[in-house]
N, C-alpha and C. Protein backbone atom coordinates (compact mmCIF):
# COMPACT_ATOMS: atom_id res chain seq x y z
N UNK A 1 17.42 11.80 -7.11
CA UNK A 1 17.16 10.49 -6.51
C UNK A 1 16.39 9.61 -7.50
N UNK A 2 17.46 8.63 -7.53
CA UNK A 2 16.40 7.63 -8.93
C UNK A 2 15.07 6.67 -8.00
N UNK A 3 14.26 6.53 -8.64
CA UNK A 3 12.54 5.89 -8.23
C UNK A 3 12.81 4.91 -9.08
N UNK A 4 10.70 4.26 -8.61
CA UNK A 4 10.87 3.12 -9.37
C UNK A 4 10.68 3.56 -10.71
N UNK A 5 9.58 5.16 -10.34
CA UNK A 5 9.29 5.16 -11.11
C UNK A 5 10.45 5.80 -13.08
N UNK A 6 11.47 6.18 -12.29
CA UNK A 6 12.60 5.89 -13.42
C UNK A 6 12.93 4.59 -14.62
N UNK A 7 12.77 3.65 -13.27
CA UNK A 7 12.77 2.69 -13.81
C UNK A 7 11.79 1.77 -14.51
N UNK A 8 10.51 2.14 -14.41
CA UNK A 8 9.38 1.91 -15.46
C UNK A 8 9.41 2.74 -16.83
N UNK A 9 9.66 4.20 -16.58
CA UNK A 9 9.69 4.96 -17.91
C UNK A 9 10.80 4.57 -18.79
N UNK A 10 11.86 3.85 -18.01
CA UNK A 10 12.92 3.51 -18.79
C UNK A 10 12.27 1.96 -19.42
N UNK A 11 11.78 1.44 -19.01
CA UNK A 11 11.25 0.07 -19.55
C UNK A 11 10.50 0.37 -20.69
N UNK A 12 9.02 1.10 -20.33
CA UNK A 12 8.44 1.61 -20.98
C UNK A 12 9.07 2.14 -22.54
N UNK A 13 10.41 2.91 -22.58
CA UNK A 13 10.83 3.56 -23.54
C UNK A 13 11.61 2.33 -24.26
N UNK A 14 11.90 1.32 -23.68
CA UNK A 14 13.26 0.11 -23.71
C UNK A 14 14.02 0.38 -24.00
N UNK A 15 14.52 1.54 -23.04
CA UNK A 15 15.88 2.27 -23.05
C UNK A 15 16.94 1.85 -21.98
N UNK A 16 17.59 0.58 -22.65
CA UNK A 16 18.24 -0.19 -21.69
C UNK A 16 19.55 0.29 -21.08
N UNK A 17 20.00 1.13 -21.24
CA UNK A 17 20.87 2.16 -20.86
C UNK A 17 20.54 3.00 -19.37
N UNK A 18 19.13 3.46 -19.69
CA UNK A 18 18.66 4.05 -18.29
C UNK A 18 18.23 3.00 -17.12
N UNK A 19 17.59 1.61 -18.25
CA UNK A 19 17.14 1.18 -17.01
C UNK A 19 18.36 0.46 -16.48
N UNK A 20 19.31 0.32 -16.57
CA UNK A 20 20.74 -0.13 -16.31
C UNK A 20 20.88 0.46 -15.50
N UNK A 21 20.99 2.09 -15.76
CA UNK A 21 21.18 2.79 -14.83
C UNK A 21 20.31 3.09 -13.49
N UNK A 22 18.67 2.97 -13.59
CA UNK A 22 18.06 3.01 -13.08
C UNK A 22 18.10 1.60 -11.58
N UNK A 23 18.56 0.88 -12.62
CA UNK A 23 19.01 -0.42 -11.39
C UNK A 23 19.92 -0.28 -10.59
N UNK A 24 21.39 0.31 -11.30
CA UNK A 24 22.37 0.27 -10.15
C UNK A 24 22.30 1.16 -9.45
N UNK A 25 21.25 2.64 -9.05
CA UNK A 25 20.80 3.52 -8.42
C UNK A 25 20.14 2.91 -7.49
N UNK A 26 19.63 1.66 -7.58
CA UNK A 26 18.46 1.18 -6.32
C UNK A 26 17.34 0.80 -7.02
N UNK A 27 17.28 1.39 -7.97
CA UNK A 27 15.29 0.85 -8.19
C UNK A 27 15.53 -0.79 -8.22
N UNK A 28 14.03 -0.98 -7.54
CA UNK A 28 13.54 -2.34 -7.49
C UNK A 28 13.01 -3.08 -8.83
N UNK A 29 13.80 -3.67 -8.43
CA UNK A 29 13.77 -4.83 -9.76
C UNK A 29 12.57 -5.88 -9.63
N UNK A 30 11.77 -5.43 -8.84
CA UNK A 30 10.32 -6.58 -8.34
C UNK A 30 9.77 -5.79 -8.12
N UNK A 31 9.41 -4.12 -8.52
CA UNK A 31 8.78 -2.80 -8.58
C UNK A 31 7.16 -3.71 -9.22
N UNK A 32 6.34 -2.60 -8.71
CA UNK A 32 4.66 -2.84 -9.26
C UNK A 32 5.29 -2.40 -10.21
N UNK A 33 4.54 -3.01 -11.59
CA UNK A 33 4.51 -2.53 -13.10
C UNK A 33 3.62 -1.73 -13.34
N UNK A 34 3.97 -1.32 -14.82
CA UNK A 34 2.94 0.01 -15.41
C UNK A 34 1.45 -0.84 -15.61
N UNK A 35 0.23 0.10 -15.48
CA UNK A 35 -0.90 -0.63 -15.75
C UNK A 35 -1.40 -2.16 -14.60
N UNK A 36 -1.77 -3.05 -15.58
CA UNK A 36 -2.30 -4.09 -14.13
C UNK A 36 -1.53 -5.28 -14.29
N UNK A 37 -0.01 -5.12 -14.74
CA UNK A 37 0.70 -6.13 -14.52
C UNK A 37 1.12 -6.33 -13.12
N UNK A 38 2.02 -7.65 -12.83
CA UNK A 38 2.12 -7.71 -11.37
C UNK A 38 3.19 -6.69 -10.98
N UNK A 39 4.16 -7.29 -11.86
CA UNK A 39 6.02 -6.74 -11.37
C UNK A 39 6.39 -6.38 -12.88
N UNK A 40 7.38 -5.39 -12.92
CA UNK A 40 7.93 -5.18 -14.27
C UNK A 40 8.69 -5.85 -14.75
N UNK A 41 9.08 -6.87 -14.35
CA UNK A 41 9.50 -8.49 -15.36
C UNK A 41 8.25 -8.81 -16.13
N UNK A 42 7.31 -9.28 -15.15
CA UNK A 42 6.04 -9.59 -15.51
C UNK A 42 6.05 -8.81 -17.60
N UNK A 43 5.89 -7.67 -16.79
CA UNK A 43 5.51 -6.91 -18.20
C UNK A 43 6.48 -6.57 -19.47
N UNK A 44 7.92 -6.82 -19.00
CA UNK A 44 9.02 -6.95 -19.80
C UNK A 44 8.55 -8.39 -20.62
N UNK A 45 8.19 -9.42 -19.84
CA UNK A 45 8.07 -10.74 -20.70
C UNK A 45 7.08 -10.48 -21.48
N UNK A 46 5.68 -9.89 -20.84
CA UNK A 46 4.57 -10.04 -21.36
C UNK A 46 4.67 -8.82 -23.01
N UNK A 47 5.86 -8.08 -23.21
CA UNK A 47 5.97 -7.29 -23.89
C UNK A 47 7.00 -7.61 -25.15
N UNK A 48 7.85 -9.08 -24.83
CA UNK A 48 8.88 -9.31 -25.51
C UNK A 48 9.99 -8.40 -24.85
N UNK A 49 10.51 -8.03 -24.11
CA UNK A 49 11.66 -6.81 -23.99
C UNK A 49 12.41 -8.02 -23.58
N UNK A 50 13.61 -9.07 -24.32
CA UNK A 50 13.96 -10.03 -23.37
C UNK A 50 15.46 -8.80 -22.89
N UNK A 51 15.44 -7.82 -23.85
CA UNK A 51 16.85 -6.95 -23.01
C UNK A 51 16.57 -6.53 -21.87
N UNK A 52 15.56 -5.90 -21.55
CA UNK A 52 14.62 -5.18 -20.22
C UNK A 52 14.66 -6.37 -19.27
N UNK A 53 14.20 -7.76 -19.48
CA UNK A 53 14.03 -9.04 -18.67
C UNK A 53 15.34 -8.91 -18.28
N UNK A 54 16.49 -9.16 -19.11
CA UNK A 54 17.65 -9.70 -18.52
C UNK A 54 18.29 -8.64 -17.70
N UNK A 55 18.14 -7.65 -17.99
CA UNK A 55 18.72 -6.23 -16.57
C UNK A 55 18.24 -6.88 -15.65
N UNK A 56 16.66 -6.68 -15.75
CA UNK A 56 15.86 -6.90 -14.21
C UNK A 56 16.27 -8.21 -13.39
N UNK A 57 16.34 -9.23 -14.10
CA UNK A 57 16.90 -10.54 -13.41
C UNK A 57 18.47 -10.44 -13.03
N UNK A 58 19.50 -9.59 -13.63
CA UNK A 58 20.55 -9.46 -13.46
C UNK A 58 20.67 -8.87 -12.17
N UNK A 59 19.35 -8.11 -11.97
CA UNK A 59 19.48 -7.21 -10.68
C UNK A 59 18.62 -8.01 -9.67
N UNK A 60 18.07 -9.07 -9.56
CA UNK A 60 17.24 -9.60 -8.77
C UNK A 60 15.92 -10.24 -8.54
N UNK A 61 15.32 -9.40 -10.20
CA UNK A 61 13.75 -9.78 -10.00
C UNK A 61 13.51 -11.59 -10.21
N UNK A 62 12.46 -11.11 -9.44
CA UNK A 62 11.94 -13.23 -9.16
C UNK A 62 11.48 -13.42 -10.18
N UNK A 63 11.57 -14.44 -11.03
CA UNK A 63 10.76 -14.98 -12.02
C UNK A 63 9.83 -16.20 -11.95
N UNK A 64 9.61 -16.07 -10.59
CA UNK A 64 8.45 -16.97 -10.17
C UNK A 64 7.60 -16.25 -9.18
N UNK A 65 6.97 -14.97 -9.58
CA UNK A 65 5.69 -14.67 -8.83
C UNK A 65 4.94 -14.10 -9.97
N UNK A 66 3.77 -14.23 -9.31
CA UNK A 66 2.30 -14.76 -10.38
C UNK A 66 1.36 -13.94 -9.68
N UNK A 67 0.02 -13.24 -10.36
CA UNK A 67 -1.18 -13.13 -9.91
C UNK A 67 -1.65 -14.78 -9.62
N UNK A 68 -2.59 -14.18 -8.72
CA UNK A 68 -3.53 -15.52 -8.42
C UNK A 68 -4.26 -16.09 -9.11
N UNK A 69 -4.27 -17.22 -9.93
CA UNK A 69 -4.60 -17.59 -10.51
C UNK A 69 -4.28 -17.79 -12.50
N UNK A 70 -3.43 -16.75 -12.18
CA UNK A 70 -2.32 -15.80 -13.48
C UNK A 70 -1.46 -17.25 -13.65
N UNK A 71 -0.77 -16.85 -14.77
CA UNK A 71 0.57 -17.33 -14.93
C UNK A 71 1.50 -16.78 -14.97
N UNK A 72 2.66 -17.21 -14.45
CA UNK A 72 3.97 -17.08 -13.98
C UNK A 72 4.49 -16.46 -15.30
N UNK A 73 5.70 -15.61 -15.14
CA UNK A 73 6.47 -15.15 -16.09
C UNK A 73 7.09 -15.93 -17.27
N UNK A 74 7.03 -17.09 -16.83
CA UNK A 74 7.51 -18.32 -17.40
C UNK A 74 6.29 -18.58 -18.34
N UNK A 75 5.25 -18.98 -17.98
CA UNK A 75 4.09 -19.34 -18.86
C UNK A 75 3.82 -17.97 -19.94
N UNK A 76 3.60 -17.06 -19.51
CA UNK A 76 3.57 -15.70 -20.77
C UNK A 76 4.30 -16.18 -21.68
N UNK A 77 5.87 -16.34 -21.41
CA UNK A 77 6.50 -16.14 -22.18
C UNK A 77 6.48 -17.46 -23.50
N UNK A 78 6.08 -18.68 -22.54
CA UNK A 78 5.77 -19.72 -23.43
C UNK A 78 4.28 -19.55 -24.72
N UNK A 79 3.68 -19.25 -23.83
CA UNK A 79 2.15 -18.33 -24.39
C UNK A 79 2.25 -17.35 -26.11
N UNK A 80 3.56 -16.83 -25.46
CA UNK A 80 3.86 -16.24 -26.71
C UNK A 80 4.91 -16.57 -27.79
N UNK A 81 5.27 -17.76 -27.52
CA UNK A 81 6.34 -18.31 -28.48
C UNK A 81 7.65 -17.67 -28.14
N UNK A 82 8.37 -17.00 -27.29
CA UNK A 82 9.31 -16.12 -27.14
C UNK A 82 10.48 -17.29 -26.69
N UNK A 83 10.80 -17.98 -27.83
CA UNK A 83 12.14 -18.93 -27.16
C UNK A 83 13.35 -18.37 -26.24
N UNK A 84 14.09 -17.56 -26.76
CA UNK A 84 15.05 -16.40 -26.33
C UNK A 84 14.86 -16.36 -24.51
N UNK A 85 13.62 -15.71 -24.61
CA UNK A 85 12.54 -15.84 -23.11
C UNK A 85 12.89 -16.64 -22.60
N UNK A 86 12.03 -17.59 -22.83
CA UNK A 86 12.13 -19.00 -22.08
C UNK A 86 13.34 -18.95 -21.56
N UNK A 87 14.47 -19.21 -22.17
CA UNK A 87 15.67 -19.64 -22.15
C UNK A 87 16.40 -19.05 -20.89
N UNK A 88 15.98 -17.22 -20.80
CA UNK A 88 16.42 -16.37 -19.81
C UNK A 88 15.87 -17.00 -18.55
N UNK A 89 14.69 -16.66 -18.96
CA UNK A 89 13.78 -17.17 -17.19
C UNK A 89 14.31 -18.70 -16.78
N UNK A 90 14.40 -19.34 -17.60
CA UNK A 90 15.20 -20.90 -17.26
C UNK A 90 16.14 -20.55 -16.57
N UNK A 91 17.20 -19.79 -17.13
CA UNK A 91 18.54 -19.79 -16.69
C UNK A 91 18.09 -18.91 -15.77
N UNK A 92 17.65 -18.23 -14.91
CA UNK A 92 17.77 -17.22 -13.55
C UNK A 92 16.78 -17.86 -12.68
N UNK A 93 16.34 -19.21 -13.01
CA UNK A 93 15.64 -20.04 -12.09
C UNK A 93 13.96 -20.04 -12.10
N UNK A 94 13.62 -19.59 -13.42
CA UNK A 94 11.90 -19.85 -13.21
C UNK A 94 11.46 -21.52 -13.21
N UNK A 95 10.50 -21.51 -12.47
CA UNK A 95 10.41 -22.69 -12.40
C UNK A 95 9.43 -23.11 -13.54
N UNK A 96 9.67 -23.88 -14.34
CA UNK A 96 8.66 -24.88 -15.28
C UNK A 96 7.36 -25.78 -14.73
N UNK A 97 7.37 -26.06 -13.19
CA UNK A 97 6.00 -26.70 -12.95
C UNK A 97 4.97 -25.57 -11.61
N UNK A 98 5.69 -24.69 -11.44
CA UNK A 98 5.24 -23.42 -11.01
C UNK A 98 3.53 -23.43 -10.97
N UNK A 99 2.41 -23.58 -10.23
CA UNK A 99 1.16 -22.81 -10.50
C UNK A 99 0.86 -22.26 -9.33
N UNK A 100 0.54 -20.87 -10.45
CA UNK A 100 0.20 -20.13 -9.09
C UNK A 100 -1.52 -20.29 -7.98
N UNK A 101 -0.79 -19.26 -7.10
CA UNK A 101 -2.51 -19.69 -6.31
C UNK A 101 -3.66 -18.86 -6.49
N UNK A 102 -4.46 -19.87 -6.11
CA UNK A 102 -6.14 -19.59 -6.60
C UNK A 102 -6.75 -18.01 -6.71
N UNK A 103 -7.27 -17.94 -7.65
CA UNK A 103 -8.32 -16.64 -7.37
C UNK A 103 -8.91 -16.78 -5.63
N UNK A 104 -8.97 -15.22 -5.09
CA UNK A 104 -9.79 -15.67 -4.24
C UNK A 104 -11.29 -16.43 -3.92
N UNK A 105 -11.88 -17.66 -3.47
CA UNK A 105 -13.38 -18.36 -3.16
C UNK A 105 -12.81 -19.18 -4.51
N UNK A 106 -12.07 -19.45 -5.04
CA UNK A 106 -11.63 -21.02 -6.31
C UNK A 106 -10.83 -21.58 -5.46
N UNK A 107 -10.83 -22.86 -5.81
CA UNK A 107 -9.60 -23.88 -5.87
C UNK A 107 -8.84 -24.03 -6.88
N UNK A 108 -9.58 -23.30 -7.96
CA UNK A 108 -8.38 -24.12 -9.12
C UNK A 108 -7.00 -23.23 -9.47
N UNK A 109 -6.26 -24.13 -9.14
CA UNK A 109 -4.79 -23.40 -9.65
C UNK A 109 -4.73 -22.74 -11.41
N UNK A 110 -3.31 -22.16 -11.06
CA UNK A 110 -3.33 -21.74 -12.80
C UNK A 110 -2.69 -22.74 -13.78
N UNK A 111 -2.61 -23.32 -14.70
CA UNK A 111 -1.99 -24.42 -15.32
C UNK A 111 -0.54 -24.09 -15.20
N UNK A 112 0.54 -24.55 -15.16
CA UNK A 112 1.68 -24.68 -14.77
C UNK A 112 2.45 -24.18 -16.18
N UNK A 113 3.42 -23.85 -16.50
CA UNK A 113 3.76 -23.41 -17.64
C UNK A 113 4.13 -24.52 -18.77
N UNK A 114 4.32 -25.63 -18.11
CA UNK A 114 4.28 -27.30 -19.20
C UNK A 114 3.27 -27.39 -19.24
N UNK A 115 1.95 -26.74 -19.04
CA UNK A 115 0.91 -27.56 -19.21
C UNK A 115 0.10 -26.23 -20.20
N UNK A 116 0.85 -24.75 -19.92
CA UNK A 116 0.94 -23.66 -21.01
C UNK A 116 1.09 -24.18 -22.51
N UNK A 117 2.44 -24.48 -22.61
CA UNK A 117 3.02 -25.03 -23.83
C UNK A 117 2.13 -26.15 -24.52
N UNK A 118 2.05 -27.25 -23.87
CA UNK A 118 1.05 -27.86 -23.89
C UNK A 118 -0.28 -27.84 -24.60
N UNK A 119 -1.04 -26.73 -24.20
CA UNK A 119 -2.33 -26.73 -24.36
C UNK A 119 -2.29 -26.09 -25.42
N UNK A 120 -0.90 -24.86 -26.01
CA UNK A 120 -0.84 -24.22 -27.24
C UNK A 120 -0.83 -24.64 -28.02
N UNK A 121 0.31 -26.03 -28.11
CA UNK A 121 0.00 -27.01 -29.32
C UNK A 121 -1.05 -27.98 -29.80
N UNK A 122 -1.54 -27.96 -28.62
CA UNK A 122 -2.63 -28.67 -29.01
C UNK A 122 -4.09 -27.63 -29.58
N UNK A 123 -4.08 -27.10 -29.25
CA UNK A 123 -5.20 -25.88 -29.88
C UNK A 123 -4.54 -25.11 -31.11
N UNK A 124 -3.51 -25.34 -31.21
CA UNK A 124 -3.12 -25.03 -32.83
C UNK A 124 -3.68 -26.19 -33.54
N UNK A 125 -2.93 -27.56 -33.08
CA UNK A 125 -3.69 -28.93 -34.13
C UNK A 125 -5.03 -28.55 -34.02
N UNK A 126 -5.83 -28.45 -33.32
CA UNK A 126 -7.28 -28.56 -33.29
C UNK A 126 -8.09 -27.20 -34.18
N UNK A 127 -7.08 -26.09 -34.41
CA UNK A 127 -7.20 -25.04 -35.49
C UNK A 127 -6.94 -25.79 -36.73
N UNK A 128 -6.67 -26.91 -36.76
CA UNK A 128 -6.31 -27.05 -37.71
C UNK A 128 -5.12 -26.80 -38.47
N UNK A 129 -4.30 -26.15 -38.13
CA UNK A 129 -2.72 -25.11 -38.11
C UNK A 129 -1.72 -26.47 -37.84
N UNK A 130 -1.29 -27.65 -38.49
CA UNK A 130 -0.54 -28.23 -37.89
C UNK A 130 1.08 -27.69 -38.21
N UNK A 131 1.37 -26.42 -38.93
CA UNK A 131 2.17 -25.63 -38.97
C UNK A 131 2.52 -24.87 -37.57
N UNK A 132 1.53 -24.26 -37.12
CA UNK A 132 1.76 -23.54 -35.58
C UNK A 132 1.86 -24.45 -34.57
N UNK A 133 1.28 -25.59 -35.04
CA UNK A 133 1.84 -26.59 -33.67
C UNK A 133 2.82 -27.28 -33.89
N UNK A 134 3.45 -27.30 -34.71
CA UNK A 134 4.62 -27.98 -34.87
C UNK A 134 5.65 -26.72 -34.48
N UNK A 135 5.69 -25.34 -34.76
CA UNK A 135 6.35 -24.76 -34.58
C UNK A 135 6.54 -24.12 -33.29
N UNK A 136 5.47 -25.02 -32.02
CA UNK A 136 5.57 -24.71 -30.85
C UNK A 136 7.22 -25.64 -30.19
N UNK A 137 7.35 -26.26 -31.01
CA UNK A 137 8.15 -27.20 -30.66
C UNK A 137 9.74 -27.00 -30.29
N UNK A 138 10.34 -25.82 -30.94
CA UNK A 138 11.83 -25.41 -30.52
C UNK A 138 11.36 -25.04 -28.66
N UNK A 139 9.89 -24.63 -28.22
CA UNK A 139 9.62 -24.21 -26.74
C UNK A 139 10.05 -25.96 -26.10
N UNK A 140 9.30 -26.79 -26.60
CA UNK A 140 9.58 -28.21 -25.91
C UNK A 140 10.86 -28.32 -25.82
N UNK A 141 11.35 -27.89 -26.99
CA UNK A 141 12.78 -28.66 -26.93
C UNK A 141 14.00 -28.29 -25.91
N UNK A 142 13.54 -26.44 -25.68
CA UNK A 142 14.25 -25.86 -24.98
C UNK A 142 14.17 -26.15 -23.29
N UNK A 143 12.66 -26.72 -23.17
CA UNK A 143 12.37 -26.95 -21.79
C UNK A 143 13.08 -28.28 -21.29
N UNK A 144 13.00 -29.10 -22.29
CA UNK A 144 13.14 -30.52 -22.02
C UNK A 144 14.66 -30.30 -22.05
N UNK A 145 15.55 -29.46 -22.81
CA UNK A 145 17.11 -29.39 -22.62
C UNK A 145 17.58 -28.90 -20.95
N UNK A 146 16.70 -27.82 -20.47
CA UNK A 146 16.37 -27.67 -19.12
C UNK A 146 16.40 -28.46 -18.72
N UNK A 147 15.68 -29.23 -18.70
CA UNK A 147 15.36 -30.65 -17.57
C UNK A 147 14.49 -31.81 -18.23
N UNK A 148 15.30 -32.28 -18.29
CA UNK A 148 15.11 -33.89 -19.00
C UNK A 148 13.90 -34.45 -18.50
N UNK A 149 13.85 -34.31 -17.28
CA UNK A 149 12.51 -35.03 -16.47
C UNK A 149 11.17 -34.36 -16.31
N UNK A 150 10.91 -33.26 -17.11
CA UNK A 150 10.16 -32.73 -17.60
C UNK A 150 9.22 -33.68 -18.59
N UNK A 151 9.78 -34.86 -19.42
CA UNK A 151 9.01 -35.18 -20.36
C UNK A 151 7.96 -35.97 -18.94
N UNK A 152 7.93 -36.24 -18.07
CA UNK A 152 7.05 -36.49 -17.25
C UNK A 152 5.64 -35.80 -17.00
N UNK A 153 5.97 -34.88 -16.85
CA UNK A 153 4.95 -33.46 -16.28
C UNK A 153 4.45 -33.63 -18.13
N UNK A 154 5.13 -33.47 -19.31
CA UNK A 154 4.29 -33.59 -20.74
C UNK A 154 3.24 -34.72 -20.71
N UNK A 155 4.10 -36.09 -20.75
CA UNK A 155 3.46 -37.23 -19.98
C UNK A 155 1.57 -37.13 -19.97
N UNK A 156 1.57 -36.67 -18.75
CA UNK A 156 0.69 -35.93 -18.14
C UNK A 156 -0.73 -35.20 -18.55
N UNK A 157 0.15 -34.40 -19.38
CA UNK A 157 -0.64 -33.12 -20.06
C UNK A 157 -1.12 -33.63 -21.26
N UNK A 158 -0.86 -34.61 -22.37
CA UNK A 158 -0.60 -35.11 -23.24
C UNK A 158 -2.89 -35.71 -23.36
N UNK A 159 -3.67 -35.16 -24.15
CA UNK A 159 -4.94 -35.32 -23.96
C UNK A 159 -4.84 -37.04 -24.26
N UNK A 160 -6.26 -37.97 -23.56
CA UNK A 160 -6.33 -38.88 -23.82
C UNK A 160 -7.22 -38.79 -24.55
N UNK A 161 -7.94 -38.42 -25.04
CA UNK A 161 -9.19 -38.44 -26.45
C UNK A 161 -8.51 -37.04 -27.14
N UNK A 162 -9.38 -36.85 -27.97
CA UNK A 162 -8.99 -35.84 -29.20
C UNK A 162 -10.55 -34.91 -28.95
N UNK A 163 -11.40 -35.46 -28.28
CA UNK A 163 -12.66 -34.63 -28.29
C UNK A 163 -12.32 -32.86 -27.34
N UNK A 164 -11.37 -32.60 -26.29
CA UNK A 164 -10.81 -31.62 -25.67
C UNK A 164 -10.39 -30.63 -26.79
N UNK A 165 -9.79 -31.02 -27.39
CA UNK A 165 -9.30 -30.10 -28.78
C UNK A 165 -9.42 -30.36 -30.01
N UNK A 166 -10.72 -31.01 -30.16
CA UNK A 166 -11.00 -31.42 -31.75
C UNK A 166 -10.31 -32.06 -32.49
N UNK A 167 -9.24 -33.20 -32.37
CA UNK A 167 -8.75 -33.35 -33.24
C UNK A 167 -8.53 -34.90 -33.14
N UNK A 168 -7.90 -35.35 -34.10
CA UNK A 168 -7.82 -36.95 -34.12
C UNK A 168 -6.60 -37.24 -33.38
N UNK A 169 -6.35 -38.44 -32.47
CA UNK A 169 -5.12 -38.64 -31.76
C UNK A 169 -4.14 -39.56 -33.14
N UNK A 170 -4.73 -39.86 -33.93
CA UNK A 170 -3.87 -40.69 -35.01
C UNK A 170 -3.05 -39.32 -35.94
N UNK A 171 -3.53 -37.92 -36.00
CA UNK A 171 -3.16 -36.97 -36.48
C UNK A 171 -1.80 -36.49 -35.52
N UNK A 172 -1.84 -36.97 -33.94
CA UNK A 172 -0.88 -36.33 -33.26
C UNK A 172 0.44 -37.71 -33.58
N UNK A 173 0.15 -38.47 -33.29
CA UNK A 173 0.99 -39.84 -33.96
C UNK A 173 1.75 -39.66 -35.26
N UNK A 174 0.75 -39.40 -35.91
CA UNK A 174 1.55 -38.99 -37.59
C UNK A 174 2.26 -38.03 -37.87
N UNK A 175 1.38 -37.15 -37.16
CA UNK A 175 2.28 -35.72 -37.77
C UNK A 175 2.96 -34.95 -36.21
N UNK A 176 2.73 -34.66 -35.14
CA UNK A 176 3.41 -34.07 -34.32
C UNK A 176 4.53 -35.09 -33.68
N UNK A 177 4.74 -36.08 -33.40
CA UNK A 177 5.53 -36.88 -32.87
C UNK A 177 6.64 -37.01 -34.26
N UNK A 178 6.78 -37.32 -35.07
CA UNK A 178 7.55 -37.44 -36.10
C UNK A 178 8.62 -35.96 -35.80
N UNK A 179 7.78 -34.62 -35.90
CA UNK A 179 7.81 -33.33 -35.90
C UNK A 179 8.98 -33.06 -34.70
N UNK A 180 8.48 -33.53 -33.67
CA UNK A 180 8.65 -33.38 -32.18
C UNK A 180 10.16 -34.10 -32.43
N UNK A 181 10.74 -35.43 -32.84
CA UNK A 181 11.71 -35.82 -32.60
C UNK A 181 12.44 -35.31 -33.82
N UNK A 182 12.23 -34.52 -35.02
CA UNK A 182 13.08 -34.01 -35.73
C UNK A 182 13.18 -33.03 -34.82
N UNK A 183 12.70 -32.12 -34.60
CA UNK A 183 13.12 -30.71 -33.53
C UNK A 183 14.17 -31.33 -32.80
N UNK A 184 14.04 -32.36 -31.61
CA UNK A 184 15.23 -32.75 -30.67
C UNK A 184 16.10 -33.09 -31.29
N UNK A 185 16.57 -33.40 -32.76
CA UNK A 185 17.71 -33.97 -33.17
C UNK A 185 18.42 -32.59 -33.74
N UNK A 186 17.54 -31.78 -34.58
CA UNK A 186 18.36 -30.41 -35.09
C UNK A 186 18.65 -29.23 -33.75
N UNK A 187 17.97 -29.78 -32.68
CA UNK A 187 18.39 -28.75 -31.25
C UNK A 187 19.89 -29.75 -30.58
N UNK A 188 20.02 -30.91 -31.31
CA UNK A 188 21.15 -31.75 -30.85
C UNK A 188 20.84 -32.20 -29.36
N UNK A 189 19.64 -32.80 -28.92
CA UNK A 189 19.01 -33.63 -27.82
C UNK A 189 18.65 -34.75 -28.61
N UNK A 190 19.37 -35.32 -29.28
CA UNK A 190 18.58 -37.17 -29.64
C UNK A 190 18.35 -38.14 -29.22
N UNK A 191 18.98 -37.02 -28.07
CA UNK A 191 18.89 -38.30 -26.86
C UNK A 191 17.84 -38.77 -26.02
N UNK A 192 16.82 -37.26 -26.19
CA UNK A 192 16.19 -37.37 -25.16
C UNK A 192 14.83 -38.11 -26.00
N UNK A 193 14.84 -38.34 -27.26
CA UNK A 193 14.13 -39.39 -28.28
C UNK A 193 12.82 -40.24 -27.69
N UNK A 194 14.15 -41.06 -27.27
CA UNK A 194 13.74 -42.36 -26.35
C UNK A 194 12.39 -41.98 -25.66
N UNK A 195 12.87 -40.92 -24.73
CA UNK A 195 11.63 -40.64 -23.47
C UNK A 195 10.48 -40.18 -24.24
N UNK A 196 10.90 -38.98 -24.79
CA UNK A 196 9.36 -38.52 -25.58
C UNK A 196 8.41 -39.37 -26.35
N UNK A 197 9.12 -40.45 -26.44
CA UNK A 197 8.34 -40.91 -27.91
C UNK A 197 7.65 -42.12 -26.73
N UNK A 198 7.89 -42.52 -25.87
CA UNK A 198 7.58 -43.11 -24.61
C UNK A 198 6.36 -42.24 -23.99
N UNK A 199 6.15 -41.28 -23.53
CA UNK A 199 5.30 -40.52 -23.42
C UNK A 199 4.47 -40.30 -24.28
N UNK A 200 4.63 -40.40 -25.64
CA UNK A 200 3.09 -40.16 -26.53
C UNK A 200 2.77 -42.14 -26.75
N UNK A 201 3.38 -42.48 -26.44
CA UNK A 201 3.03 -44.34 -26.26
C UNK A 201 1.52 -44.50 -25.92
N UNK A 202 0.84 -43.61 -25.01
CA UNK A 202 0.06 -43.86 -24.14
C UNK A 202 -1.07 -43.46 -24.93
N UNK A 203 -1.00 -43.27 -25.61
CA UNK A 203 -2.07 -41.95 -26.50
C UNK A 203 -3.14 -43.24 -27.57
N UNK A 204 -4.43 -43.81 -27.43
CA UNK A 204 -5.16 -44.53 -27.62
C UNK A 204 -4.65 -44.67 -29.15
């Protein structure tokens, strides 16, 4: 009789063969994960396995449940630069403005996974790294190919001083926006130009 627990040791090993098999036997594809992850998607993303991810979603698992206060499968995966990722959880329906709910006795939600991406590039510029933040950018591009109306929710997120992350807003003007609309033209979105560059408009 196959378990879940088959189907963790098969993750665990990323022996996508068993856990294949382990799925069409029954195991739950929204199974508790190994250790103190939530679900074993959870920990497939949080591990890079995007082969392990795509069984489990093939078989059912949600890619929108979160610890409280956690981020969504979606945000990990942005967290870690895993484009490939992204791309999966997009396509099997994770949601991009997703936050989950509060620790218990908080109000504050968890930042939403645009506001993940977000905060990465900007704490790379403020490292000083305008290499790593520019190279957060195939994640924008892939989200915003998702859904166009996303550059809204960026919009948003987009700091109005430079004192939040150390850095000069004339540095994000010069060098990430330039950056940002070469990415959308070599991902073949030039279209979506217009909006983005509309959204950093606002920026003092």
């Amino acid at each position: 009789m196959v378990t879940n627990a088959n189907l963790i040791a098969a993750l665990k090993r990323r022996d996508d063969h068993a856990l294949r098999a382990a799925l069409e036997q029954g195991a739950d594809p929204n199974a508790p994960s190994p250790a103190n992850y939530l679900t074993v998607l959870y920990w497939a993303v949080d591990n890079d396995y995007t082969a392990g991810a795509a069984l489990l979603l093939e078989f059912g698992a949600s890619p929108n449940i979160a610890h409280p206060g956690g981020l969504p499968p979606l945000g990990i995966a942005l967290s870690r630069g895993n484009a490939p990722m992204v791309t999966l959880l997009l396509r099997h329906g994770a949601d991009p403005r997703l936050r989950s709910a509060p620790f218990e006795g908080t109000e504050r939600l968890s930042p939403s996974p645009v506001e993940t991406m977000v905060d990465k590039t900007f704490r790379a510029l403020g490292d000083r790294n305008a290499a790593a933040a520019i190279g957060t950018f195939p994640l924008w591009a892939v989200l915003l190919d998702h859904d166009p109306s996303l550059v809204t929710e960026i919009s948003a997120c987009l700091p109005t001083d430079g004192g939040q992350y150390g850095i000069f807003l004339e540095d994000v003007r010069r060098v990430l926006l330039p950056a940002l609309q070469q990415t959308l033209r070599d991902s073949g979105r030039a279209d979506l130009i217009p909006a983005v560059t509309a959204a950093f408009s606002h920026l003092p």
